[in-house]
PDB file of N, CA and C in Angstrom:
ATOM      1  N   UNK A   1      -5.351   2.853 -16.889  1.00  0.00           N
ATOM      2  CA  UNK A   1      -4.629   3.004 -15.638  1.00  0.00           C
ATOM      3  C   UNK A   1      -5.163   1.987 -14.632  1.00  0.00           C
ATOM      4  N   UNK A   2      -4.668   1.151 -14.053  1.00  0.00           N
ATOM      5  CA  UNK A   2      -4.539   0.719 -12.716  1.00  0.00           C
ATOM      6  C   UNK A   2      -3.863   0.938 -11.727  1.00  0.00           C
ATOM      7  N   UNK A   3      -4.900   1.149 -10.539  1.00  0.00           N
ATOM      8  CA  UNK A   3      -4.638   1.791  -9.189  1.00  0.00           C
ATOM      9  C   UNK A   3      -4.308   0.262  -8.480  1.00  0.00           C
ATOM     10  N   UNK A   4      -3.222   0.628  -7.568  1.00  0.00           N
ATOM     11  CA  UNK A   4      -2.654  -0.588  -6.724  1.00  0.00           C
ATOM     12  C   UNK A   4      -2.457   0.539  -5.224  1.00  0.00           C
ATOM     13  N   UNK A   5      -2.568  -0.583  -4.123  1.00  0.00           N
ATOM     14  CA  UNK A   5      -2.622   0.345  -3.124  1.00  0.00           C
ATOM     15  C   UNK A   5      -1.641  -0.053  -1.780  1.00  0.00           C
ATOM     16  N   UNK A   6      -1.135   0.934  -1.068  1.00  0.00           N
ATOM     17  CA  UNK A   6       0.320   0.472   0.008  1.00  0.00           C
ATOM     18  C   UNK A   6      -0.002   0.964   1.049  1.00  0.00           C
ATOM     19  N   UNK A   7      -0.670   0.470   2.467  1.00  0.00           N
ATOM     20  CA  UNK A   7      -0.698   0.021   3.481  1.00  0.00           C
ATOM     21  C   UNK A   7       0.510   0.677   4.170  1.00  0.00           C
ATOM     22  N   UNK A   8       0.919   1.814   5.062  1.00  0.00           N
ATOM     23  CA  UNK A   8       1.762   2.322   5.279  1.00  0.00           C
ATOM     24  C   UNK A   8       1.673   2.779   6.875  1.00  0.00           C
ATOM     25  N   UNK A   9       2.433   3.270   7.883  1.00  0.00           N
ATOM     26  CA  UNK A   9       2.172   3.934   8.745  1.00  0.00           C
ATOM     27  C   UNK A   9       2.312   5.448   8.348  1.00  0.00           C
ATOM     28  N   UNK A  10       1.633   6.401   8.688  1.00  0.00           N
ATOM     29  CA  UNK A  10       1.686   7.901   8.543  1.00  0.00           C
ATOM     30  C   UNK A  10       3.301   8.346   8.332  1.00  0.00           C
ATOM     31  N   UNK A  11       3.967   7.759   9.658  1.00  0.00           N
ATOM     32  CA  UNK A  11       5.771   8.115  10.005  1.00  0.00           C
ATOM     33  C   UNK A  11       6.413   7.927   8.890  1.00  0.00           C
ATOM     34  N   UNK A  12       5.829   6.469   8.328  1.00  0.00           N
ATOM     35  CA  UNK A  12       6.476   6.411   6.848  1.00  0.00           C
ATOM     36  C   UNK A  12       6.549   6.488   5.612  1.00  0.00           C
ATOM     37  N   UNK A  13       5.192   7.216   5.382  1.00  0.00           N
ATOM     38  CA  UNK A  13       4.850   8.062   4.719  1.00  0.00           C
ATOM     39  C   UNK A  13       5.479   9.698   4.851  1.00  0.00           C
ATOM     40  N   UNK A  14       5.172  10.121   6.161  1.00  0.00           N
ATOM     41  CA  UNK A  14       5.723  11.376   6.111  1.00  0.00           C
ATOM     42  C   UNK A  14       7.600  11.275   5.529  1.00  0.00           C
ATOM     43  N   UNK A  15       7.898   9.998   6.155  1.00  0.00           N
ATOM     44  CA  UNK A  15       9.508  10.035   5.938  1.00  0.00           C
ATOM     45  C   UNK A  15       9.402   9.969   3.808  1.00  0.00           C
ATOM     46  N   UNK A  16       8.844   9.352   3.459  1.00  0.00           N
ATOM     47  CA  UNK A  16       8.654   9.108   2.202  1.00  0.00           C
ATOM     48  C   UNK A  16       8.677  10.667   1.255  1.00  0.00           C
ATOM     49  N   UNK A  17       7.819  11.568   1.752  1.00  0.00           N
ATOM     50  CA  UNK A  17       7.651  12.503   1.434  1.00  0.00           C
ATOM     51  C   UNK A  17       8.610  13.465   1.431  1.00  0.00           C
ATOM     52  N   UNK A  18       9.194  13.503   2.510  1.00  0.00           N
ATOM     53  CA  UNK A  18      10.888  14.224   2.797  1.00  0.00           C
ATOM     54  C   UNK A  18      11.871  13.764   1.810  1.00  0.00           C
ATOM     55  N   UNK A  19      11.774  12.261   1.485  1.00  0.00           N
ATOM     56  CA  UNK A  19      12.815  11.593   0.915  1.00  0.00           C
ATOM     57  C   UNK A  19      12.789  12.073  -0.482  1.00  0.00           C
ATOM     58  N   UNK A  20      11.421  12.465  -0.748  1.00  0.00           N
ATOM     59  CA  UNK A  20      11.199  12.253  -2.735  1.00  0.00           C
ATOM     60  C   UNK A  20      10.613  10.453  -2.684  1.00  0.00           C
ATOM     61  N   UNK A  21      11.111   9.715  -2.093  1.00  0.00           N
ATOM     62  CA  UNK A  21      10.418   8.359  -2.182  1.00  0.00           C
ATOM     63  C   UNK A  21      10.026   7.917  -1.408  1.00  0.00           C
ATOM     64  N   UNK A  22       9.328   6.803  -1.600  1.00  0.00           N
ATOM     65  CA  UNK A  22       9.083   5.383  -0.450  1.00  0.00           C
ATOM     66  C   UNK A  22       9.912   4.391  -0.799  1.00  0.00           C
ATOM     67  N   UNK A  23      10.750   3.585   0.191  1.00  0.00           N
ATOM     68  CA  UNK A  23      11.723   2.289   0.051  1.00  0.00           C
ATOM     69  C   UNK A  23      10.980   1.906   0.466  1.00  0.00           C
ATOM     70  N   UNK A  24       9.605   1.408   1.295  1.00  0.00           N
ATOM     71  CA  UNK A  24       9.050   0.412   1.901  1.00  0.00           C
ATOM     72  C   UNK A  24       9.112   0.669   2.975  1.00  0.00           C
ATOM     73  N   UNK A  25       8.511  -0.391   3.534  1.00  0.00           N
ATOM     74  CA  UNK A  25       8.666  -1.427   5.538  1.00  0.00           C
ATOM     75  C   UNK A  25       9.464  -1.790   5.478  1.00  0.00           C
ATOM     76  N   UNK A  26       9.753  -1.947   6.675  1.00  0.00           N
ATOM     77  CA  UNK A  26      10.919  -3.464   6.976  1.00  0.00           C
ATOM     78  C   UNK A  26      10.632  -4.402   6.641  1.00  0.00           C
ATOM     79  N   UNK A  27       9.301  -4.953   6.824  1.00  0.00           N
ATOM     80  CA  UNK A  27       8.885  -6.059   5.731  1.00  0.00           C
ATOM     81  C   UNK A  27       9.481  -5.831   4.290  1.00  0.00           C
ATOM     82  N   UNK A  28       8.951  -4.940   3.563  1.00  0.00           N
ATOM     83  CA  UNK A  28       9.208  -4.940   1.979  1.00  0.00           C
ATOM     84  C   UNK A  28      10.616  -5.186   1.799  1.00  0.00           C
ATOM     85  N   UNK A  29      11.511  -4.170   2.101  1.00  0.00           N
ATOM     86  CA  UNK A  29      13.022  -3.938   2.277  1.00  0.00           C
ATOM     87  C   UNK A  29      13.369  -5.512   2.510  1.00  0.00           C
ATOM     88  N   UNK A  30      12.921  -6.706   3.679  1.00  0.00           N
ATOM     89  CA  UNK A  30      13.495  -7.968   3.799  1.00  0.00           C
ATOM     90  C   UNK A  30      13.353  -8.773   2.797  1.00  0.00           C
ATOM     91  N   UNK A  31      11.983  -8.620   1.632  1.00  0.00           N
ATOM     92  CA  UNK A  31      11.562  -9.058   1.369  1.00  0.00           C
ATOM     93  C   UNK A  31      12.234  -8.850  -0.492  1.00  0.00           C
ATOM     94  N   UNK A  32      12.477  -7.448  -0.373  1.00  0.00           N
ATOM     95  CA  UNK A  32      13.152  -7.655  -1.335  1.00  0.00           C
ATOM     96  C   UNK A  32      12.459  -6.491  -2.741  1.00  0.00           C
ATOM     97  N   UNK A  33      11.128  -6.321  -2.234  1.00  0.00           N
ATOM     98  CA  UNK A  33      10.270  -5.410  -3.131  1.00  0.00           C
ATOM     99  C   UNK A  33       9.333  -5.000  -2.300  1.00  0.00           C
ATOM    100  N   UNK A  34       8.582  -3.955  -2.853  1.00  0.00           N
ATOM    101  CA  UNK A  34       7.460  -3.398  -1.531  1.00  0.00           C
ATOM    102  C   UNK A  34       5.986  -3.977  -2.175  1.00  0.00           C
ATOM    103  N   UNK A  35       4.998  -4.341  -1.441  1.00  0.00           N
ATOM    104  CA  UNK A  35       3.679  -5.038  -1.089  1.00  0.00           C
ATOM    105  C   UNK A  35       2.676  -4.414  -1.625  1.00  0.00           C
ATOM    106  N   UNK A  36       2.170  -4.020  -2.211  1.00  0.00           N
ATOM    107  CA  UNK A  36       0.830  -3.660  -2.739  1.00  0.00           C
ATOM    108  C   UNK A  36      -0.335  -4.792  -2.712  1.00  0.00           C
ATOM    109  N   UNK A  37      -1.748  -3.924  -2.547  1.00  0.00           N
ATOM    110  CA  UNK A  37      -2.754  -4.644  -2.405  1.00  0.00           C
ATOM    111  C   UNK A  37      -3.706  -4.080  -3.994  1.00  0.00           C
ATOM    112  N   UNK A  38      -4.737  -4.755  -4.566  1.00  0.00           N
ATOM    113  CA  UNK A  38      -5.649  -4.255  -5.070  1.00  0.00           C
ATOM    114  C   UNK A  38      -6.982  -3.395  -4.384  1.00  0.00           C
ATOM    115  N   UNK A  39      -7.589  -3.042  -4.830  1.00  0.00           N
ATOM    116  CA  UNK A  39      -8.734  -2.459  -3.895  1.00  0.00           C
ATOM    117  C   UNK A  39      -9.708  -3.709  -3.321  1.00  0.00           C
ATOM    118  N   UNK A  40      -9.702  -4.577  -3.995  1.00  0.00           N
ATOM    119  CA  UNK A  40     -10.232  -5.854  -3.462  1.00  0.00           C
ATOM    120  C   UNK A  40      -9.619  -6.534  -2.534  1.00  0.00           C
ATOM    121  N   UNK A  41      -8.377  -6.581  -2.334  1.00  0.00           N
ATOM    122  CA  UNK A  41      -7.560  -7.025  -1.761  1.00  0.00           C
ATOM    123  C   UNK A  41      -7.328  -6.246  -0.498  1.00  0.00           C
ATOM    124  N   UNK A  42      -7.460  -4.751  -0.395  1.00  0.00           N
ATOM    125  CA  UNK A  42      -6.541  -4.356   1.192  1.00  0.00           C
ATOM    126  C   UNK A  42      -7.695  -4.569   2.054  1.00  0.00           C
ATOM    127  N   UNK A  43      -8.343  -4.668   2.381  1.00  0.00           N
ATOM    128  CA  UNK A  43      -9.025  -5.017   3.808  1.00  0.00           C
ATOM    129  C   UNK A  43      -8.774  -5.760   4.426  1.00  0.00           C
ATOM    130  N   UNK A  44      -8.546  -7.077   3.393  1.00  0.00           N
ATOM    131  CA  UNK A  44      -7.794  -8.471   3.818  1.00  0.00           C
ATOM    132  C   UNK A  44      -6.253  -7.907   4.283  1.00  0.00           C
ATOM    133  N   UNK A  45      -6.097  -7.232   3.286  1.00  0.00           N
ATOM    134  CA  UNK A  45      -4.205  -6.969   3.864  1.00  0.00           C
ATOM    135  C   UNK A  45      -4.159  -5.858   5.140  1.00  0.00           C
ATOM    136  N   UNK A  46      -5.521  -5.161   5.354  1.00  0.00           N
ATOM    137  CA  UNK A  46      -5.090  -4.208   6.646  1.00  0.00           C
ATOM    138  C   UNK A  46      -5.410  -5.425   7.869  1.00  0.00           C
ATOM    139  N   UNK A  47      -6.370  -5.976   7.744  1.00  0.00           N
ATOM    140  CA  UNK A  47      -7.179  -7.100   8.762  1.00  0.00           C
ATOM    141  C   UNK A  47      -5.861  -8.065   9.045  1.00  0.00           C
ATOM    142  N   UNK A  48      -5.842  -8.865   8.028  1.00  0.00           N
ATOM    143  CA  UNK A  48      -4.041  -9.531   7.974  1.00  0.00           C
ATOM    144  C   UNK A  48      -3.087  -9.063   9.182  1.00  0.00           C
ATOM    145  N   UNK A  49      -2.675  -8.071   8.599  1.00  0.00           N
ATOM    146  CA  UNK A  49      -1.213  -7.686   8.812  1.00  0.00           C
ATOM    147  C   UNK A  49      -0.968  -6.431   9.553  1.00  0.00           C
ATOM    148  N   UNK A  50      -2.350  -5.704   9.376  1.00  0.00           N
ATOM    149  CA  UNK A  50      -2.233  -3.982  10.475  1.00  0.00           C
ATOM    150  C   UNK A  50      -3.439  -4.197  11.564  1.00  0.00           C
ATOM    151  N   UNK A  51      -4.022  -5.184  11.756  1.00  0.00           N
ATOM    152  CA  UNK A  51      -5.308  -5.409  12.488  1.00  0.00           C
ATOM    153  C   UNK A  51      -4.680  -4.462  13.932  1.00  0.00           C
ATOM    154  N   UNK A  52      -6.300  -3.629  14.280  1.00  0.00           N
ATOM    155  CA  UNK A  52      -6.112  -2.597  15.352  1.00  0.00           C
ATOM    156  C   UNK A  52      -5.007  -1.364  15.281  1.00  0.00           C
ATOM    157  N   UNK A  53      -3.998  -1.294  14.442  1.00  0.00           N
ATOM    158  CA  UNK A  53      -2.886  -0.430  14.580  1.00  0.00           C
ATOM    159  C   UNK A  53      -3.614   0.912  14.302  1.00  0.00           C
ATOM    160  N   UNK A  54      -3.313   1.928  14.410  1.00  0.00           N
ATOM    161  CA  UNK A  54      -3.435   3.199  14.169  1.00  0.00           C
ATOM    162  C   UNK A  54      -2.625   4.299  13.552  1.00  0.00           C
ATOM    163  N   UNK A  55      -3.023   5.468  13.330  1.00  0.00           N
ATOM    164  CA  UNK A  55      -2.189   5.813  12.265  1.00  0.00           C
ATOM    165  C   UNK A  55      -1.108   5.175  10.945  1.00  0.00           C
ATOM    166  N   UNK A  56      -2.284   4.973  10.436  1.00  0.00           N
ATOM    167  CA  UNK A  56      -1.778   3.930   9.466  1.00  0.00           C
ATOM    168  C   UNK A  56      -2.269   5.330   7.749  1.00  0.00           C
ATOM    169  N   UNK A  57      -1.506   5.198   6.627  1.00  0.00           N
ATOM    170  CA  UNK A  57      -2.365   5.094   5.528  1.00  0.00           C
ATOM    171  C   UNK A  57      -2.823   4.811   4.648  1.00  0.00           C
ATOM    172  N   UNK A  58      -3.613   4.878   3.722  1.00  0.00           N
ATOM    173  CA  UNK A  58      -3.672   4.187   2.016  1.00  0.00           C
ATOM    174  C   UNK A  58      -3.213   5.071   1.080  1.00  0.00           C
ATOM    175  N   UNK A  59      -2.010   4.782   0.738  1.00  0.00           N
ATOM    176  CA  UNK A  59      -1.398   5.488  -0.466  1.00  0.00           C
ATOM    177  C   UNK A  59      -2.320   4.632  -1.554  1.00  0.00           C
ATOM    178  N   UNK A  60      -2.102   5.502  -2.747  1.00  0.00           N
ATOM    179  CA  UNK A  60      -3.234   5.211  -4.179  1.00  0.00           C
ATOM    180  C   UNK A  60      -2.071   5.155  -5.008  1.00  0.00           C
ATOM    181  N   UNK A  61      -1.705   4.648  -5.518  1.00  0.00           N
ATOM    182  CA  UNK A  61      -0.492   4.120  -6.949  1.00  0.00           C
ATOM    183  C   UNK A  61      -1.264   4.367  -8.059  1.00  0.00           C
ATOM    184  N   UNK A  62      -0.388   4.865  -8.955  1.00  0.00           N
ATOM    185  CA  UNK A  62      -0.438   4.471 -10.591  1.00  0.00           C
ATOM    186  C   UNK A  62      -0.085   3.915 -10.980  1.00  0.00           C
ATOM    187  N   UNK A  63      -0.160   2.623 -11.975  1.00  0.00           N
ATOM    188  CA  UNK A  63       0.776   1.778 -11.880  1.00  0.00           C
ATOM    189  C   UNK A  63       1.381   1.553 -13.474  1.00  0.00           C
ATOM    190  N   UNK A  64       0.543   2.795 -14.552  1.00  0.00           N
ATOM    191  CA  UNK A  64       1.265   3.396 -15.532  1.00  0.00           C
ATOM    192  C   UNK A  64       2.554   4.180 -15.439  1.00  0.00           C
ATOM    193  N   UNK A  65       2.455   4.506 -14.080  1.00  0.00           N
ATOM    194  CA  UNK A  65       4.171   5.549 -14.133  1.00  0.00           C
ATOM    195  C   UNK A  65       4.923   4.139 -13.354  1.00  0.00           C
ATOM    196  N   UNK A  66       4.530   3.297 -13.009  1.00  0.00           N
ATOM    197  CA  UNK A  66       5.989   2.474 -12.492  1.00  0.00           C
ATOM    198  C   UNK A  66       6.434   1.810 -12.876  1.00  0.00           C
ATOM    199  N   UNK A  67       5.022   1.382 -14.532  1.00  0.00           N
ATOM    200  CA  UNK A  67       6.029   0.324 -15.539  1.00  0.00           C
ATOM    201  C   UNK A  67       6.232  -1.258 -15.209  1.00  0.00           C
ATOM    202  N   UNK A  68       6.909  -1.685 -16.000  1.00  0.00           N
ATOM    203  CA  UNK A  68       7.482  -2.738 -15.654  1.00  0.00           C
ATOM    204  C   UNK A  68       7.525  -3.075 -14.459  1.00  0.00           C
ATOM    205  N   UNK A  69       8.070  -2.588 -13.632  1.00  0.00           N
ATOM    206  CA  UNK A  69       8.725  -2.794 -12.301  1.00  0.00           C
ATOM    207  C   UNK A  69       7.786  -3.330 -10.977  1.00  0.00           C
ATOM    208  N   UNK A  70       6.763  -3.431 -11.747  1.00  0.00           N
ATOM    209  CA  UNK A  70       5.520  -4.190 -11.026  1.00  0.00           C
ATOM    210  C   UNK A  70       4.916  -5.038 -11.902  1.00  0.00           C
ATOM    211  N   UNK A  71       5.145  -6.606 -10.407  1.00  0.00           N
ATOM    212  CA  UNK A  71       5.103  -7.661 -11.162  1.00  0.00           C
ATOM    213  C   UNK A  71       4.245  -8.137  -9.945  1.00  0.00           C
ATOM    214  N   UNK A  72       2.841  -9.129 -11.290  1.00  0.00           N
ATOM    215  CA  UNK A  72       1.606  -9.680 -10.390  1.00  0.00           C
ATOM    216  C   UNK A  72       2.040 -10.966 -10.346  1.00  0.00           C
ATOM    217  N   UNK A  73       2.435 -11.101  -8.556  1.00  0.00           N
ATOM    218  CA  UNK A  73       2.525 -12.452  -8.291  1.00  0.00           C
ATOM    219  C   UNK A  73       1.719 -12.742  -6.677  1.00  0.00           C
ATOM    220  N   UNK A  74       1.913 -14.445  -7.032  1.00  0.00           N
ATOM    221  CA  UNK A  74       0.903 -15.260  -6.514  1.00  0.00           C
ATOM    222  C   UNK A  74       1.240 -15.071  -5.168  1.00  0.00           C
ATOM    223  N   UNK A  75       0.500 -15.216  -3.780  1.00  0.00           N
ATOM    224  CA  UNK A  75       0.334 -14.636  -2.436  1.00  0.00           C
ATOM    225  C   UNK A  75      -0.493 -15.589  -2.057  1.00  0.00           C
ATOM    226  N   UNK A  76      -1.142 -15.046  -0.923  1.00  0.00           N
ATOM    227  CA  UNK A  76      -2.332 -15.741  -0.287  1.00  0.00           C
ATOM    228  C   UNK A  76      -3.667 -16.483  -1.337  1.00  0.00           C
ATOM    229  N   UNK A  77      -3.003 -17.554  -1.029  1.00  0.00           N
ATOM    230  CA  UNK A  77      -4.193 -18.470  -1.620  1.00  0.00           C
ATOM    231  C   UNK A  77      -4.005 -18.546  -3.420  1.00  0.00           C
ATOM    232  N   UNK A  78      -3.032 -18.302  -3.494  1.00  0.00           N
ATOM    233  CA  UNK A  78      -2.564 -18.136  -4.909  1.00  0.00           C
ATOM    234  C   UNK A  78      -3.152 -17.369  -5.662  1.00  0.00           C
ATOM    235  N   UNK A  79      -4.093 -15.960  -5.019  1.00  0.00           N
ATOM    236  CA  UNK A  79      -3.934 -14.633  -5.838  1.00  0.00           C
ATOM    237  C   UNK A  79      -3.038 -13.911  -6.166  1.00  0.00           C
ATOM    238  N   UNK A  80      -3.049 -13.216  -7.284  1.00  0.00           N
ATOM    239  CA  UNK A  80      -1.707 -11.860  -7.241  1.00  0.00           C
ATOM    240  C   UNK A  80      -1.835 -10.853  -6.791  1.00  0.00           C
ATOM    241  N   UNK A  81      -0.796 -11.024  -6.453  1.00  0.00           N
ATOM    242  CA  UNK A  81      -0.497  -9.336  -5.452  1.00  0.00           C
ATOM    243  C   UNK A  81       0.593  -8.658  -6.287  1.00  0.00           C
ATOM    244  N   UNK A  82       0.171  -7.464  -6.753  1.00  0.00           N
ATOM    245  CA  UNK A  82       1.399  -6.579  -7.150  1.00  0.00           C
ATOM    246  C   UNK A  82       2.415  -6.066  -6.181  1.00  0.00           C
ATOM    247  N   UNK A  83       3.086  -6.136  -6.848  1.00  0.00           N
ATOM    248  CA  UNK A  83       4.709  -6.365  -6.121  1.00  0.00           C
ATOM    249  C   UNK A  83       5.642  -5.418  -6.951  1.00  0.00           C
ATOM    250  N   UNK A  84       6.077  -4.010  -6.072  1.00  0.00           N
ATOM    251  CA  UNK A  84       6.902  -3.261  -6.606  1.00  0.00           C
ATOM    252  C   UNK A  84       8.641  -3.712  -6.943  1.00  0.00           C
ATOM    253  N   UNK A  85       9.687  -3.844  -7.847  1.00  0.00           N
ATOM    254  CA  UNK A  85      10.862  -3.524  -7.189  1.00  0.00           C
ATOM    255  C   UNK A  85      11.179  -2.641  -7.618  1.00  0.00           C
ATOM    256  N   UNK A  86      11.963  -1.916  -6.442  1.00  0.00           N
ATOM    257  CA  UNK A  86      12.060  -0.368  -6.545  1.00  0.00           C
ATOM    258  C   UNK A  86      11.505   0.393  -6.074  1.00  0.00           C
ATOM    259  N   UNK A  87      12.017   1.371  -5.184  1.00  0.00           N
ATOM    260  CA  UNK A  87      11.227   2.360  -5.068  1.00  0.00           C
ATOM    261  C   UNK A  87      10.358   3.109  -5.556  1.00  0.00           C
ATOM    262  N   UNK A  88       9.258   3.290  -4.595  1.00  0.00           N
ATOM    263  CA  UNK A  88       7.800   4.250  -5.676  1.00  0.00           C
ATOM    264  C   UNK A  88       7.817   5.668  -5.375  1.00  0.00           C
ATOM    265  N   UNK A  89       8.389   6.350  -6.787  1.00  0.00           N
ATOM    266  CA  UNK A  89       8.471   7.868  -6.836  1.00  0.00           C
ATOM    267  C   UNK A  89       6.823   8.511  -6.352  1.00  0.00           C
ATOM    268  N   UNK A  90       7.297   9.773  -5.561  1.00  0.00           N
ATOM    269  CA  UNK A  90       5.976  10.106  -5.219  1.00  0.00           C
ATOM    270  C   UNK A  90       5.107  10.897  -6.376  1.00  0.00           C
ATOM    271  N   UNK A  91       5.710  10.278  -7.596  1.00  0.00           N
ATOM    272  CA  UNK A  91       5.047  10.903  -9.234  1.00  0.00           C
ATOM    273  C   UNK A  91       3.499   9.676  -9.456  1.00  0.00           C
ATOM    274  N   UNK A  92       4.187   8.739  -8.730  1.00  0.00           N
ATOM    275  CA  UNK A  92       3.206   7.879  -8.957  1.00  0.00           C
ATOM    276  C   UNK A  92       1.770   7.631  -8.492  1.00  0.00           C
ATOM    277  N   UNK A  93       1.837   8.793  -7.272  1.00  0.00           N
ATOM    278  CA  UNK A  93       0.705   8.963  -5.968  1.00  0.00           C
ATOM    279  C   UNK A  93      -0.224   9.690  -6.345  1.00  0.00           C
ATOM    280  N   UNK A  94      -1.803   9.159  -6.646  1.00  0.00           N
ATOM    281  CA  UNK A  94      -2.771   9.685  -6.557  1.00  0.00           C
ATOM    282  C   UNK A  94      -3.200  10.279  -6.020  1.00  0.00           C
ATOM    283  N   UNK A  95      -3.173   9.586  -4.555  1.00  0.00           N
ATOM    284  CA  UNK A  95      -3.900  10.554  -3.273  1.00  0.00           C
ATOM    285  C   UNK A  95      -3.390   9.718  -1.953  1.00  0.00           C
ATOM    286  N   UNK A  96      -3.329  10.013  -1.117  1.00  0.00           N
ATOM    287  CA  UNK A  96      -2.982   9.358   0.526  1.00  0.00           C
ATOM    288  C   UNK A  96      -4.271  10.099   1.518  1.00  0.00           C
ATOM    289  N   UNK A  97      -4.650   8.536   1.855  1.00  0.00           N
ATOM    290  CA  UNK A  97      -5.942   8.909   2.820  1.00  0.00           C
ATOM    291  C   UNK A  97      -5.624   8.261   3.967  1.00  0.00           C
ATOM    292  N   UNK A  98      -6.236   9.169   5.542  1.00  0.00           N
ATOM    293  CA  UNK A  98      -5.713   8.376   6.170  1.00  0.00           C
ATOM    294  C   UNK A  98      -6.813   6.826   6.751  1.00  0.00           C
ATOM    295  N   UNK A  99      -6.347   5.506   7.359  1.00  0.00           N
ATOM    296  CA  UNK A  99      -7.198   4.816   7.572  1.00  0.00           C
ATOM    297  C   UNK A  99      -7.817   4.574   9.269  1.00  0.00           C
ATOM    298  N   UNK A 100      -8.477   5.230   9.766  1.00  0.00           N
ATOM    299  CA  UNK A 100      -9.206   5.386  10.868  1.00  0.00           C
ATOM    300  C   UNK A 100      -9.578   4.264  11.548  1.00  0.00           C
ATOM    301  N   UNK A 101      -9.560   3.777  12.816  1.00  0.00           N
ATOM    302  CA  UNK A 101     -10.885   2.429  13.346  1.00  0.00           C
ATOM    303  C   UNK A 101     -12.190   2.574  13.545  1.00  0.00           C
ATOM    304  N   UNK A 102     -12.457   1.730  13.265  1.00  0.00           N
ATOM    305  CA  UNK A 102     -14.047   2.070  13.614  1.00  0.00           C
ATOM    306  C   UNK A 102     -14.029   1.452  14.650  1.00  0.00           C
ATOM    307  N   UNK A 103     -15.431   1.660  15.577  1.00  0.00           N
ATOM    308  CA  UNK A 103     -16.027   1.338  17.066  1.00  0.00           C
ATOM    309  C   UNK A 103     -15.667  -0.821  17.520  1.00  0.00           C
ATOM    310  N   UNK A 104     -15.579  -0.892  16.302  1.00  0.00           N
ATOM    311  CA  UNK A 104     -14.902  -2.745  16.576  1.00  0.00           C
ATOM    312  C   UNK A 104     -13.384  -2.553  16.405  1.00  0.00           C
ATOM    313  N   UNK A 105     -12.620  -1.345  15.276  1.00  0.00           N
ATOM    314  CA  UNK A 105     -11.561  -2.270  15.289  1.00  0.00           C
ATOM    315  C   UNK A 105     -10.749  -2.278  13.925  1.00  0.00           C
ATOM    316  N   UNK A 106     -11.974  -1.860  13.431  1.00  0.00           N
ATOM    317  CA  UNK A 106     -11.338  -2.769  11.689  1.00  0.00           C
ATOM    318  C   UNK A 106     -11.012  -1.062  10.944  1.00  0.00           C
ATOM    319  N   UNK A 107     -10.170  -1.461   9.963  1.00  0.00           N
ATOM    320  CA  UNK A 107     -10.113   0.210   9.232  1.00  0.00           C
ATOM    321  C   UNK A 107     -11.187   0.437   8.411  1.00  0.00           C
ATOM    322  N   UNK A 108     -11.464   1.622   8.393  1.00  0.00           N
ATOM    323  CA  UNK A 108     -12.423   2.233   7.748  1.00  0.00           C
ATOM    324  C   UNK A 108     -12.052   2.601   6.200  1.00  0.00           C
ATOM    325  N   UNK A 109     -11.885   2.202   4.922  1.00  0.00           N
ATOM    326  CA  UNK A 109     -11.386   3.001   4.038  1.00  0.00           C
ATOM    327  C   UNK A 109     -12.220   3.719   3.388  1.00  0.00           C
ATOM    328  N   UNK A 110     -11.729   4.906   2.800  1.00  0.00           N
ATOM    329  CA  UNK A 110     -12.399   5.845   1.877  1.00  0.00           C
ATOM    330  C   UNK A 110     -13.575   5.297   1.198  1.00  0.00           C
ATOM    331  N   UNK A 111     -14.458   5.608   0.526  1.00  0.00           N
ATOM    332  CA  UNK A 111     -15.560   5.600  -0.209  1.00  0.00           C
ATOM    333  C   UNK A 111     -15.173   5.318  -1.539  1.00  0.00           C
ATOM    334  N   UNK A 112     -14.209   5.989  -2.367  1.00  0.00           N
ATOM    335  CA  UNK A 112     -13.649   5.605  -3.574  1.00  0.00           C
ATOM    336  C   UNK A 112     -12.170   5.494  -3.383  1.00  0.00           C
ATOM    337  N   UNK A 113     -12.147   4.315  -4.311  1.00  0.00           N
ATOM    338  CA  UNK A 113     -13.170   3.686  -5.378  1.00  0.00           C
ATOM    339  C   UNK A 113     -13.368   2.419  -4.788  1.00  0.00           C
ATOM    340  N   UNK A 114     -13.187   2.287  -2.970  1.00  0.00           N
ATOM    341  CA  UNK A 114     -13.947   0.963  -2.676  1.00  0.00           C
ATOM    342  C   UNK A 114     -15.507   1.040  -2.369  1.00  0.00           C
TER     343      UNK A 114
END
């Protein structure tokens, strides 16, 4: 199993949860597929792209239940970033934690498995 991880606001998460799914951000949705980070990877992607925001969370993916439909392509600096298309059933969700600031700024994530 590999865990891949989605950078979310709480709102759209909670909407996710109502739905049975997640379609993404408005980012993902423009973009065409939704954004995943590795665990190595989201700090850079909260620092990036959510720097200071609040109520934000880290959804945890499986990325045995989504199959195919996640494809590792090249991003920043020509690493891969997994890249959903399609919506991610909430069959696929490990756990959702939320990501807090700390006293500078930056998010705090969980202990595991970073």
């Amino acid at each position: 199993m590999t865990t891949i991880y989605k950078i979310c606001t709480a709102a759209e998460w909670h909407d996710a949860e109502h739905a049975g799914a997640y379609r993404g951000s408005a980012v993902d949705r423009s973009d065409g597929f939704i954004h995943f980070s590795t665990a190595a990877q989201a700090a850079d992607t909260a620092a990036k792209w959510f720097a200071g925001q609040r109520d934000l969370v880290l959804v945890s993916v499986d990325t045995d239940v989504l199959g195919d439909r996640v494809k590792w392509e090249p991003s920043r600096g020509g690493a891969l970033f997994p890249h959903l298309y399609g919506e991610l059933p909430l069959a696929a969700v490990l756990r959702v934690d939320p990501l807090q600031l700390d006293t500078t700024g930056r998010h705090v994530f969980p202990s595991q498995p970073f």
